[in-house]
N, C-alpha and C. Protein backbone atom coordinates (compact mmCIF):
# COMPACT_ATOMS: atom_id res chain seq x y z
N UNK A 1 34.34 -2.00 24.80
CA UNK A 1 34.41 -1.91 23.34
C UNK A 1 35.08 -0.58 23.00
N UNK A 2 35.97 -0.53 22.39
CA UNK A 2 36.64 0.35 21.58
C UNK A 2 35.83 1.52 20.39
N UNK A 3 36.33 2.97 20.33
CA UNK A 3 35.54 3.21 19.49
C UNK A 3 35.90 3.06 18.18
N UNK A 4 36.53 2.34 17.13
CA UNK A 4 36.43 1.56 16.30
C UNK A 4 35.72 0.47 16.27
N UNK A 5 35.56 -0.40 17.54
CA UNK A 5 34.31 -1.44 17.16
C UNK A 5 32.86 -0.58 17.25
N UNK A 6 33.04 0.15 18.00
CA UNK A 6 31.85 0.70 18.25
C UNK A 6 31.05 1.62 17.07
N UNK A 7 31.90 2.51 16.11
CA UNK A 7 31.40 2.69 14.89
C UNK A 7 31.41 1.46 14.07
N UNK A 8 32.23 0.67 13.84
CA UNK A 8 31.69 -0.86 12.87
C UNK A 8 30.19 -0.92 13.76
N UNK A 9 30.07 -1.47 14.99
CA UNK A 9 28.60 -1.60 15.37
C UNK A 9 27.31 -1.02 14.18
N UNK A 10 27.71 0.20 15.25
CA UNK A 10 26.78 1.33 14.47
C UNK A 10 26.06 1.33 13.14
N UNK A 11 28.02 0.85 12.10
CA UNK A 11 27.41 0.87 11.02
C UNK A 11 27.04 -0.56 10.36
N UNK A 12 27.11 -1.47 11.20
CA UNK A 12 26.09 -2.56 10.74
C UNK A 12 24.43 -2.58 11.34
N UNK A 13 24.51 -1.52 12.28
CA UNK A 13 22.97 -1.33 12.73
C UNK A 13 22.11 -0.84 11.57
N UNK A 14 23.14 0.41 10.98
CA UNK A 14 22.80 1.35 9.91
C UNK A 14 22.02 0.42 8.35
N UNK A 15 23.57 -0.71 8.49
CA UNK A 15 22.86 -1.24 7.37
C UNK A 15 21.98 -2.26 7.70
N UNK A 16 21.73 -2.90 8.64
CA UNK A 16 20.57 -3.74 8.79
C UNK A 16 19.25 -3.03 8.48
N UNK A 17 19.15 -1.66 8.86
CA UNK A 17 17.46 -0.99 8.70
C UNK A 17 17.58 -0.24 7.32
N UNK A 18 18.43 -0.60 6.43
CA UNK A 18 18.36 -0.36 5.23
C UNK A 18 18.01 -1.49 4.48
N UNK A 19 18.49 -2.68 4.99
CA UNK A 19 17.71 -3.91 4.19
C UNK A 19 16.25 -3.90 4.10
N UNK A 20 16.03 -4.26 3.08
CA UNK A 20 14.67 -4.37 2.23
C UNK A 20 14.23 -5.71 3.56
N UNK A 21 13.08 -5.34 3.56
CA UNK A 21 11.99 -6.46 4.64
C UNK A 21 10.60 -7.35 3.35
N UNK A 22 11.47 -8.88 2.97
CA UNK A 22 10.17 -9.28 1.93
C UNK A 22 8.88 -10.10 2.70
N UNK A 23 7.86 -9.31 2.69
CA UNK A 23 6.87 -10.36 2.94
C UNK A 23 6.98 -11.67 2.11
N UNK A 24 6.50 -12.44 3.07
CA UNK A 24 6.53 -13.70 2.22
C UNK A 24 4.78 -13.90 1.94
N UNK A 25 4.30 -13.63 2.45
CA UNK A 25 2.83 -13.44 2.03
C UNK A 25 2.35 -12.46 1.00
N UNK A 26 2.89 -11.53 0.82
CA UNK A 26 2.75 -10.70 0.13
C UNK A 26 1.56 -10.62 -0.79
N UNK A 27 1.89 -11.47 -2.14
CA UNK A 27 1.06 -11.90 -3.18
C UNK A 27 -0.26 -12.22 -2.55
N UNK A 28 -0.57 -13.54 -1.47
CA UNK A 28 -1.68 -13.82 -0.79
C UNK A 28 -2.24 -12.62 -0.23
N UNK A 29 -1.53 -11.59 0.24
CA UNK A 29 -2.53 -10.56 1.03
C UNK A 29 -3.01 -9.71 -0.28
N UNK A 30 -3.05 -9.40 -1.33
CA UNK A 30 -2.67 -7.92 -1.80
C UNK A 30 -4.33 -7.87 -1.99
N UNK A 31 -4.67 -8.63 -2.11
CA UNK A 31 -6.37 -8.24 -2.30
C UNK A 31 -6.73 -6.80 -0.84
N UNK A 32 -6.17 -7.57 0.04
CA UNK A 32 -6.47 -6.42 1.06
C UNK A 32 -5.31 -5.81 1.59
N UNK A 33 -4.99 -5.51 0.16
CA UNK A 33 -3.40 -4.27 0.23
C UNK A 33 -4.50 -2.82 -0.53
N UNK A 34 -4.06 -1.90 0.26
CA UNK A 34 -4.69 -0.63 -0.37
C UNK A 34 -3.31 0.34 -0.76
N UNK A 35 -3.15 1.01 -1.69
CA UNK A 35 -2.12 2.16 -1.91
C UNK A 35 -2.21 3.86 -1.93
N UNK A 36 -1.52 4.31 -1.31
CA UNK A 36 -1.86 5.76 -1.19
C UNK A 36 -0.16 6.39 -1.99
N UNK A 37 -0.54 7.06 -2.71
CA UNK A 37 0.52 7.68 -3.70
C UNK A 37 0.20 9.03 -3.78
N UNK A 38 1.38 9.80 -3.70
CA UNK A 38 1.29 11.37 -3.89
C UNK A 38 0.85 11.59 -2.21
N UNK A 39 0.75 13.02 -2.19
CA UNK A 39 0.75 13.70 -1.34
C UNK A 39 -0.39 13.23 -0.04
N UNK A 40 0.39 13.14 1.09
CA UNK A 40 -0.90 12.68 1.69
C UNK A 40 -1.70 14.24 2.35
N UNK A 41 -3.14 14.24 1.86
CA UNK A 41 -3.71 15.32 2.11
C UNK A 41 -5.17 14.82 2.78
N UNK A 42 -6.10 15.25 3.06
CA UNK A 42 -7.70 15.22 3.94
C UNK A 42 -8.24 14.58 2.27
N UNK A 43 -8.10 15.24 1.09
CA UNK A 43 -8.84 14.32 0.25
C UNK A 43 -8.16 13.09 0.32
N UNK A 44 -6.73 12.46 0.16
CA UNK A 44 -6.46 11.40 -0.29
C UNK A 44 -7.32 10.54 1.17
N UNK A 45 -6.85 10.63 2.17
CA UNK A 45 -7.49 10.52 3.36
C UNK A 45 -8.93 10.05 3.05
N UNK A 46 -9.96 10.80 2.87
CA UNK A 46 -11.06 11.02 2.30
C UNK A 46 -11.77 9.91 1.71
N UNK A 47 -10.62 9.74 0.32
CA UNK A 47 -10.75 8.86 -0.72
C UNK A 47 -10.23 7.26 -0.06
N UNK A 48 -9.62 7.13 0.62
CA UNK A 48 -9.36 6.24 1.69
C UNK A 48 -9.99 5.39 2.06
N UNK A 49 -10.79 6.30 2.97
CA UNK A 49 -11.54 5.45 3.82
C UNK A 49 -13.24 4.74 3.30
N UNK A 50 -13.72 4.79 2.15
CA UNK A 50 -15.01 3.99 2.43
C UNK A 50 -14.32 2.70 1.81
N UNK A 51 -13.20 2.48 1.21
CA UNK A 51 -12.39 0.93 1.28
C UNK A 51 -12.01 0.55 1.92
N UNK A 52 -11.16 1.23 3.31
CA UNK A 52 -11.08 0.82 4.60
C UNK A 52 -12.43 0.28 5.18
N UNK A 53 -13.48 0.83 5.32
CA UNK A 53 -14.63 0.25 5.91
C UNK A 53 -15.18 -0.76 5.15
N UNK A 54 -14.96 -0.78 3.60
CA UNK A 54 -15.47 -2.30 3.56
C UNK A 54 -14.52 -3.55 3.59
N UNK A 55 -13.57 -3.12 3.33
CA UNK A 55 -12.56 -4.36 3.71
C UNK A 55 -12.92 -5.06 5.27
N UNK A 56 -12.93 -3.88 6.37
CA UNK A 56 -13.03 -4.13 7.52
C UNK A 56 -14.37 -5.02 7.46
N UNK A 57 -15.05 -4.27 7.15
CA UNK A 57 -16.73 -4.92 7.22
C UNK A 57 -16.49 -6.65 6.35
N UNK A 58 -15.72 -6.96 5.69
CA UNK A 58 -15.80 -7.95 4.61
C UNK A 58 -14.69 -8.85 5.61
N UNK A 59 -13.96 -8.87 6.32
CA UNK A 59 -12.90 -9.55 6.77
C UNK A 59 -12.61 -9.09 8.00
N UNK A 60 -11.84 -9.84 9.76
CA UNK A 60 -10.95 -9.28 10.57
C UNK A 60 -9.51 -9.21 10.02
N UNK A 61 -9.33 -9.62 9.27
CA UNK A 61 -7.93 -10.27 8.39
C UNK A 61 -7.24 -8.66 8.31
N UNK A 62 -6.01 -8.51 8.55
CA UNK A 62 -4.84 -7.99 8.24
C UNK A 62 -5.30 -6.50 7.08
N UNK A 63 -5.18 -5.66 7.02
CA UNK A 63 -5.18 -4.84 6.05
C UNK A 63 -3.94 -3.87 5.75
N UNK A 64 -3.29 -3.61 4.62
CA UNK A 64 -2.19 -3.24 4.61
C UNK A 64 -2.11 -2.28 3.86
N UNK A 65 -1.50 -1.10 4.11
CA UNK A 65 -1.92 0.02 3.16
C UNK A 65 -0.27 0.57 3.13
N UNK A 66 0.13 0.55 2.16
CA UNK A 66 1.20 0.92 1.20
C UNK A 66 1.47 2.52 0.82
N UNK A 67 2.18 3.31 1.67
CA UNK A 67 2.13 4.82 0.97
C UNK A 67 3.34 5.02 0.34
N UNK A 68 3.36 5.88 -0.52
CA UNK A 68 4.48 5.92 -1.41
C UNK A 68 4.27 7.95 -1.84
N UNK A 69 5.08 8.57 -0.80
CA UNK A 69 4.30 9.56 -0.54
C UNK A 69 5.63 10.99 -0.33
N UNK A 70 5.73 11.87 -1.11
CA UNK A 70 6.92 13.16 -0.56
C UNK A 70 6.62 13.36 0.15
N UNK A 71 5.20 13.27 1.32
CA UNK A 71 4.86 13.93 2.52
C UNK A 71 3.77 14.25 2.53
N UNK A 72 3.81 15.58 3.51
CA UNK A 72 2.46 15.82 3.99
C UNK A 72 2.30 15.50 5.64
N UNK A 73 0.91 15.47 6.18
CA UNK A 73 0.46 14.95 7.45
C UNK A 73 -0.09 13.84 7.17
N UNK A 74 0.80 12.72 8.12
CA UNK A 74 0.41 11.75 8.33
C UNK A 74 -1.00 11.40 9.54
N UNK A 75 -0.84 12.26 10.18
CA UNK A 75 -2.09 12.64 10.68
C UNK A 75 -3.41 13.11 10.86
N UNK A 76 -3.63 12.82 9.28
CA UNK A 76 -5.13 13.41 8.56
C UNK A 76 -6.21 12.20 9.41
């Protein structure tokens, strides 16, 4: 491969992981969709988890938690 095909490659790799991914379940799960917005910090963390434990406790089913976040540690 040439490096002209080889950047076209590239940049259809580029744009494939820029396409939007739609659940098709989506709507059906959101009951046990949780959202974390703003900064992720030890309180948001905090505030988190006693809905994590009852979801868990209430269902094995899928839980999906949505951050929408400038940063922080993801490792709280």
């Amino acid at each position: 491969m040439n490096r002209k095909a080889e950047a076209a490659s590239d940049h259809g790799d580029e744009a494939a992981l820029r396409k939007p991914v739609h659940d098709k379940d989506y709507r059906e799960n959101f009951a046990r969709s949780l959202f974390l917005t703003g900064k992720i910090t030890q309180e948001a963390a905090h505030a988190l988890s006693p809905r994590i434990k009852e979801l868990r406790a209430a269902s094995g089913d899928p839980i999906t938690l949505y951050i929408d976040s400038p940063g922080g540690s993801s490792a709280v």
